[in-house]
Structure formats: C-alpha cells, structure tokens
PDB file of N, CA and C in Angstrom:
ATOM      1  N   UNK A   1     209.008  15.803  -3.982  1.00  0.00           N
ATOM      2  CA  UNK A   1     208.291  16.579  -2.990  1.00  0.00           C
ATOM      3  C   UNK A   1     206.837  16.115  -2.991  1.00  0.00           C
ATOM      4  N   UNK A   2     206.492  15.822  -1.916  1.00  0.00           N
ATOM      5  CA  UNK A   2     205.103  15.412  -2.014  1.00  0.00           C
ATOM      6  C   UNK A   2     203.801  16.457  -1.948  1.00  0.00           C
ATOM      7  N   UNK A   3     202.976  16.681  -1.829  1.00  0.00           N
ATOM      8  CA  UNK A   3     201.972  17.402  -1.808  1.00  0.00           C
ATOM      9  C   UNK A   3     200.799  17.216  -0.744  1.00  0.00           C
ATOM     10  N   UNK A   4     200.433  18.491   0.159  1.00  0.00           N
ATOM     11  CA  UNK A   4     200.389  19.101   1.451  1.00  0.00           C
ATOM     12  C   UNK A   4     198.669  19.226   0.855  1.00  0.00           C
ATOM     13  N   UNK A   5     198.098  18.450   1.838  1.00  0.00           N
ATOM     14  CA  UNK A   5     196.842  18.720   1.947  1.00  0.00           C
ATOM     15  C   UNK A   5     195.937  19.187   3.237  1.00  0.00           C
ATOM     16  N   UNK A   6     195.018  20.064   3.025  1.00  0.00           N
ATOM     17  CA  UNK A   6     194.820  20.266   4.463  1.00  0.00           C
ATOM     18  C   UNK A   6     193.475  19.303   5.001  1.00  0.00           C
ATOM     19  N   UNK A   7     194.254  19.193   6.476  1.00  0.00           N
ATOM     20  CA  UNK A   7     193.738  18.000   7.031  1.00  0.00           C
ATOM     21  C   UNK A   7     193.918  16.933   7.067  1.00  0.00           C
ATOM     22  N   UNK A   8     195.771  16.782   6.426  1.00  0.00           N
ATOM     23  CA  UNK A   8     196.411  15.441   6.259  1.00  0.00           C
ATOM     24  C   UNK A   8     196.637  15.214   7.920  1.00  0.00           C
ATOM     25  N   UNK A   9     196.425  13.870   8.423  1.00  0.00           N
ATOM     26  CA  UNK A   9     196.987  13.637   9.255  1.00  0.00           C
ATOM     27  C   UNK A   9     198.223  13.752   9.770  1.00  0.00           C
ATOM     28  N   UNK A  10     199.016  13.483   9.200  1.00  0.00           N
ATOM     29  CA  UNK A  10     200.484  13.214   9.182  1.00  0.00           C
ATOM     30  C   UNK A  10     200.635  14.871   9.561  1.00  0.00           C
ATOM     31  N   UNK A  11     200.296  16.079   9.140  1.00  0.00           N
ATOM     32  CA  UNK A  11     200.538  17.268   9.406  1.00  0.00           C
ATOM     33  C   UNK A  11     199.441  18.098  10.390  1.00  0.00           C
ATOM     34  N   UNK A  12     198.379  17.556  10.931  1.00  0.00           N
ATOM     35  CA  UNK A  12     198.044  18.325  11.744  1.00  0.00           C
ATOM     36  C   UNK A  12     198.548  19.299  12.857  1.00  0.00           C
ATOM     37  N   UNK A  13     199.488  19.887  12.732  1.00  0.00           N
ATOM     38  CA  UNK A  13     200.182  20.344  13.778  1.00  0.00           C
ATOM     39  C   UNK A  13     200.340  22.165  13.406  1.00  0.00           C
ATOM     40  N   UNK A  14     199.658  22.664  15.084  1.00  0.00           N
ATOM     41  CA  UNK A  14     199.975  24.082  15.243  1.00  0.00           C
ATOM     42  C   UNK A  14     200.854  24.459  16.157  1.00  0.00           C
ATOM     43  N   UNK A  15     201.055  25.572  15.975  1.00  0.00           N
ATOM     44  CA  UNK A  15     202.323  26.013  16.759  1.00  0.00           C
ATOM     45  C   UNK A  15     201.813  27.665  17.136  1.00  0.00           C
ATOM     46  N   UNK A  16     201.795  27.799  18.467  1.00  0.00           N
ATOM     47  CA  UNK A  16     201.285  29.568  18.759  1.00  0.00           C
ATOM     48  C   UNK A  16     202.580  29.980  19.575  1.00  0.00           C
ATOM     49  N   UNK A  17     203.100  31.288  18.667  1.00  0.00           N
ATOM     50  CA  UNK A  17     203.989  32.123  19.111  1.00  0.00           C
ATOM     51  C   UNK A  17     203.533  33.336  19.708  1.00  0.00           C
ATOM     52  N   UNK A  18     204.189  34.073  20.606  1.00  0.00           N
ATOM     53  CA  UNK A  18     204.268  35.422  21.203  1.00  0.00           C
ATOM     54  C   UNK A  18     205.223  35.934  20.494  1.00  0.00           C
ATOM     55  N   UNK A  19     205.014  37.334  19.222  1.00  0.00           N
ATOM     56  CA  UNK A  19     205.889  37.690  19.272  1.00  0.00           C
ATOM     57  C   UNK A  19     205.765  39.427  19.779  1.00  0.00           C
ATOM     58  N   UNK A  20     205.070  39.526  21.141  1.00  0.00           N
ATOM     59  CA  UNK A  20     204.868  40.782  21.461  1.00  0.00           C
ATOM     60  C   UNK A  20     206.256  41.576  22.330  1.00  0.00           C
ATOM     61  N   UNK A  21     207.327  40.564  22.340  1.00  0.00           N
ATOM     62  CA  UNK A  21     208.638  41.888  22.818  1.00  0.00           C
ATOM     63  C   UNK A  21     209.641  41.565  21.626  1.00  0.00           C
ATOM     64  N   UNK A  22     209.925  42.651  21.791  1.00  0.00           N
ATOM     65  CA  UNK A  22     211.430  42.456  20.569  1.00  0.00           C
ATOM     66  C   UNK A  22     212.556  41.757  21.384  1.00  0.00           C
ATOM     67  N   UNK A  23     212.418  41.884  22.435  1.00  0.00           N
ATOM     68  CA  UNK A  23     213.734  40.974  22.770  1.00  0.00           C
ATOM     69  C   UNK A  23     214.187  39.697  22.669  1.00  0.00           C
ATOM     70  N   UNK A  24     212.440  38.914  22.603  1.00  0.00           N
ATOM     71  CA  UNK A  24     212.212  37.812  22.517  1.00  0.00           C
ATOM     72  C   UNK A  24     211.209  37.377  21.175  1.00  0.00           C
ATOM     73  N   UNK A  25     211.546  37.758  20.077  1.00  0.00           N
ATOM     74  CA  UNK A  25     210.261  37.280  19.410  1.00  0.00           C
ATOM     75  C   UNK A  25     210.553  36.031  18.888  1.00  0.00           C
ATOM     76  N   UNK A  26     209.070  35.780  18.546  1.00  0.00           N
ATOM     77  CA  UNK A  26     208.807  34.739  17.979  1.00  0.00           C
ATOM     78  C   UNK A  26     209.419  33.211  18.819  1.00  0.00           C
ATOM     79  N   UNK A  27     208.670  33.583  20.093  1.00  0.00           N
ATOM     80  CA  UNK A  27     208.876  32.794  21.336  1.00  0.00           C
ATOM     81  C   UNK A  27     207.524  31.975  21.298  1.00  0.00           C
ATOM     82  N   UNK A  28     208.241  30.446  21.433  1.00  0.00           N
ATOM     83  CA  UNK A  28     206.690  29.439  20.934  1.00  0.00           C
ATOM     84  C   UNK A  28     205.935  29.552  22.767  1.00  0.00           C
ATOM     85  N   UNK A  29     204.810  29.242  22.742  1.00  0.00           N
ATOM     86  CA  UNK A  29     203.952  29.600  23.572  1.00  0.00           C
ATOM     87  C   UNK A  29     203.157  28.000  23.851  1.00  0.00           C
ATOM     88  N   UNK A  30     203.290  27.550  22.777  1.00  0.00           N
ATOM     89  CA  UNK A  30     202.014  25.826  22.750  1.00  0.00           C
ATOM     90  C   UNK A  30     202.412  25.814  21.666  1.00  0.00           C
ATOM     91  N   UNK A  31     202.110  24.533  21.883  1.00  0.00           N
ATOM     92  CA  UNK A  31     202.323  23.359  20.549  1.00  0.00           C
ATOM     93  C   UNK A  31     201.338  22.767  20.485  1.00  0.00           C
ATOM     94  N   UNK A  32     200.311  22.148  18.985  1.00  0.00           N
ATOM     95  CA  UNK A  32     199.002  20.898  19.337  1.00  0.00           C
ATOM     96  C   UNK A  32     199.733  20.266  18.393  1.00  0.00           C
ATOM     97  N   UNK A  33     198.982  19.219  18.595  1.00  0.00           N
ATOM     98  CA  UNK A  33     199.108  17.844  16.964  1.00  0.00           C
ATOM     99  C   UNK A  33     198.103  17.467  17.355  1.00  0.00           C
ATOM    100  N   UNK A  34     197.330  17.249  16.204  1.00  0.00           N
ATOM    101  CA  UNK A  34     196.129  16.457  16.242  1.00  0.00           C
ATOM    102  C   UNK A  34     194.919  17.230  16.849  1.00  0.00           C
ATOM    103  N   UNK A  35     195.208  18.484  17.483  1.00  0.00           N
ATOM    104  CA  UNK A  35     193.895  18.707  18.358  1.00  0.00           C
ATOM    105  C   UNK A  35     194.225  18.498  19.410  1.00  0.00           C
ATOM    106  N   UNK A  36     194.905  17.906  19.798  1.00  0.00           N
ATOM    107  CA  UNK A  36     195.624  18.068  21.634  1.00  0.00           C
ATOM    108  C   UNK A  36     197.080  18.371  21.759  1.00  0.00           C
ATOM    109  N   UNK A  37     197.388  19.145  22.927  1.00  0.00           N
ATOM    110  CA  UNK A  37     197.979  19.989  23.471  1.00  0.00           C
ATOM    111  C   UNK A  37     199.470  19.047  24.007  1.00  0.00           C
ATOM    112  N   UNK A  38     200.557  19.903  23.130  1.00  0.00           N
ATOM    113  CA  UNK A  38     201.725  18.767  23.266  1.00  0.00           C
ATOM    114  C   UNK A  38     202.726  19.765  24.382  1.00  0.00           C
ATOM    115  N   UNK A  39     202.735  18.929  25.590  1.00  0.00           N
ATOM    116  CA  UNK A  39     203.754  19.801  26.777  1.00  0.00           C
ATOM    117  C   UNK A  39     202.800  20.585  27.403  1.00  0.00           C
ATOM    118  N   UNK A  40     203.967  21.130  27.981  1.00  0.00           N
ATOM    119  CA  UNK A  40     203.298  22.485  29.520  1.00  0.00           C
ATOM    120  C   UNK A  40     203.125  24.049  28.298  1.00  0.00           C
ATOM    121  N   UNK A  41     202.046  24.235  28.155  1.00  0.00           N
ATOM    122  CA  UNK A  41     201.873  25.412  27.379  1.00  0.00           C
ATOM    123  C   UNK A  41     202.611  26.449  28.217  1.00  0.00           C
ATOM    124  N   UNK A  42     203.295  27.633  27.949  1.00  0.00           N
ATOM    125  CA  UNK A  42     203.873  29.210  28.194  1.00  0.00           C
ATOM    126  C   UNK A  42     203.125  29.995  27.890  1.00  0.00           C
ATOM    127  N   UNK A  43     201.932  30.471  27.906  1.00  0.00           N
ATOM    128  CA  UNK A  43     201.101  31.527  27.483  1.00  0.00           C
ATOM    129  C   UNK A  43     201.314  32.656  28.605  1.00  0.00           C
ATOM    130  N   UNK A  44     201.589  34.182  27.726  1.00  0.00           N
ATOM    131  CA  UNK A  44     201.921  35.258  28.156  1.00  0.00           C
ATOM    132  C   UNK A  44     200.597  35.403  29.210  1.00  0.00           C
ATOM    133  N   UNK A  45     201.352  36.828  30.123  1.00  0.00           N
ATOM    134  CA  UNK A  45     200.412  37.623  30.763  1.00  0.00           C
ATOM    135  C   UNK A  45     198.841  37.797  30.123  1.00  0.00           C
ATOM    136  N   UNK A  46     198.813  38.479  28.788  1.00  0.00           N
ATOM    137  CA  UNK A  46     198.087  38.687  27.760  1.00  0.00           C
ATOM    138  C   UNK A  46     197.010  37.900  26.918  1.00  0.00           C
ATOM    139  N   UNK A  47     197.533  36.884  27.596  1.00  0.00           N
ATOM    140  CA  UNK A  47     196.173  35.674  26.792  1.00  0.00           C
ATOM    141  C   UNK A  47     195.626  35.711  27.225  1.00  0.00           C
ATOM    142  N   UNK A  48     194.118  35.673  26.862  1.00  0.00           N
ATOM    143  CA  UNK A  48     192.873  35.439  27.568  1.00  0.00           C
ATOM    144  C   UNK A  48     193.314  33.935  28.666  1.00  0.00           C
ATOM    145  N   UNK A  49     192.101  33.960  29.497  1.00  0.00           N
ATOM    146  CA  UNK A  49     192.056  33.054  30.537  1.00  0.00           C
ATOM    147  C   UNK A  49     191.635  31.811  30.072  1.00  0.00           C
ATOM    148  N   UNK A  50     190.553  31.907  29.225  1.00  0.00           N
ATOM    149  CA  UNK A  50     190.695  30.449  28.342  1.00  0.00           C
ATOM    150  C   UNK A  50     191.696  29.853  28.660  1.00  0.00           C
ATOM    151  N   UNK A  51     192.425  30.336  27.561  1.00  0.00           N
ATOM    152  CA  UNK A  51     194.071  29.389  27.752  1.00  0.00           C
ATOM    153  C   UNK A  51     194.745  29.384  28.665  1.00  0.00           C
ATOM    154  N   UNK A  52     194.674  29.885  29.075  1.00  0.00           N
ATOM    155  CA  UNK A  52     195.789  29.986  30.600  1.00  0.00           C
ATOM    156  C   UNK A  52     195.434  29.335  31.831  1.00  0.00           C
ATOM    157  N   UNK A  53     194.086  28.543  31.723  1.00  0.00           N
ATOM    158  CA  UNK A  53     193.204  27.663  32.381  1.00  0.00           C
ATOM    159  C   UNK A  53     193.018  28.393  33.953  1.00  0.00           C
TER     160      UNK A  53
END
C-alpha cells in the first residue's frame, strides 16, 4: 500500500455530492482533478450562483 500525501498529483481529485433528498442521496453533482472541472457539472436548485454560472 503506498502512502497518500496531500497534494500528490496523481490524487488531486474532488468530488461534490448533493445529499439533500433521501430519495436520491449522495448524488455526485461535479467532479475536478487537478483544479479543473471534469464534465457538465449537475448542481442543485440550492447552490449558490457561483456555481451554477
């Protein structure tokens, strides 16, 4: 097993979920790697406008 450092390249990667309904939780919303934005983001009603451009 190797060992996880933060700010390894190889792992830069976030992942933002909605999990505000029970019917659906833990529904991915965006994906980054690296600091940029991987695909068509899904951001709820509820997100600020920031994100939702």
């Amino acid at each position: 097993m190797g060992t996880y450092r933060l700010g390894d390249p190889d792992r830069d990667v976030a992942e933002v979920f909605d999990n505000s309904s029970a019917r659906t939780p833990f529904r991915l919303c965006a994906n980054y790697q690296q600091g940029a934005l991987i695909g068509t983001p899904s951001w709820p009603k509820w997100a600020p406008g920031e994100l939702r451009g």
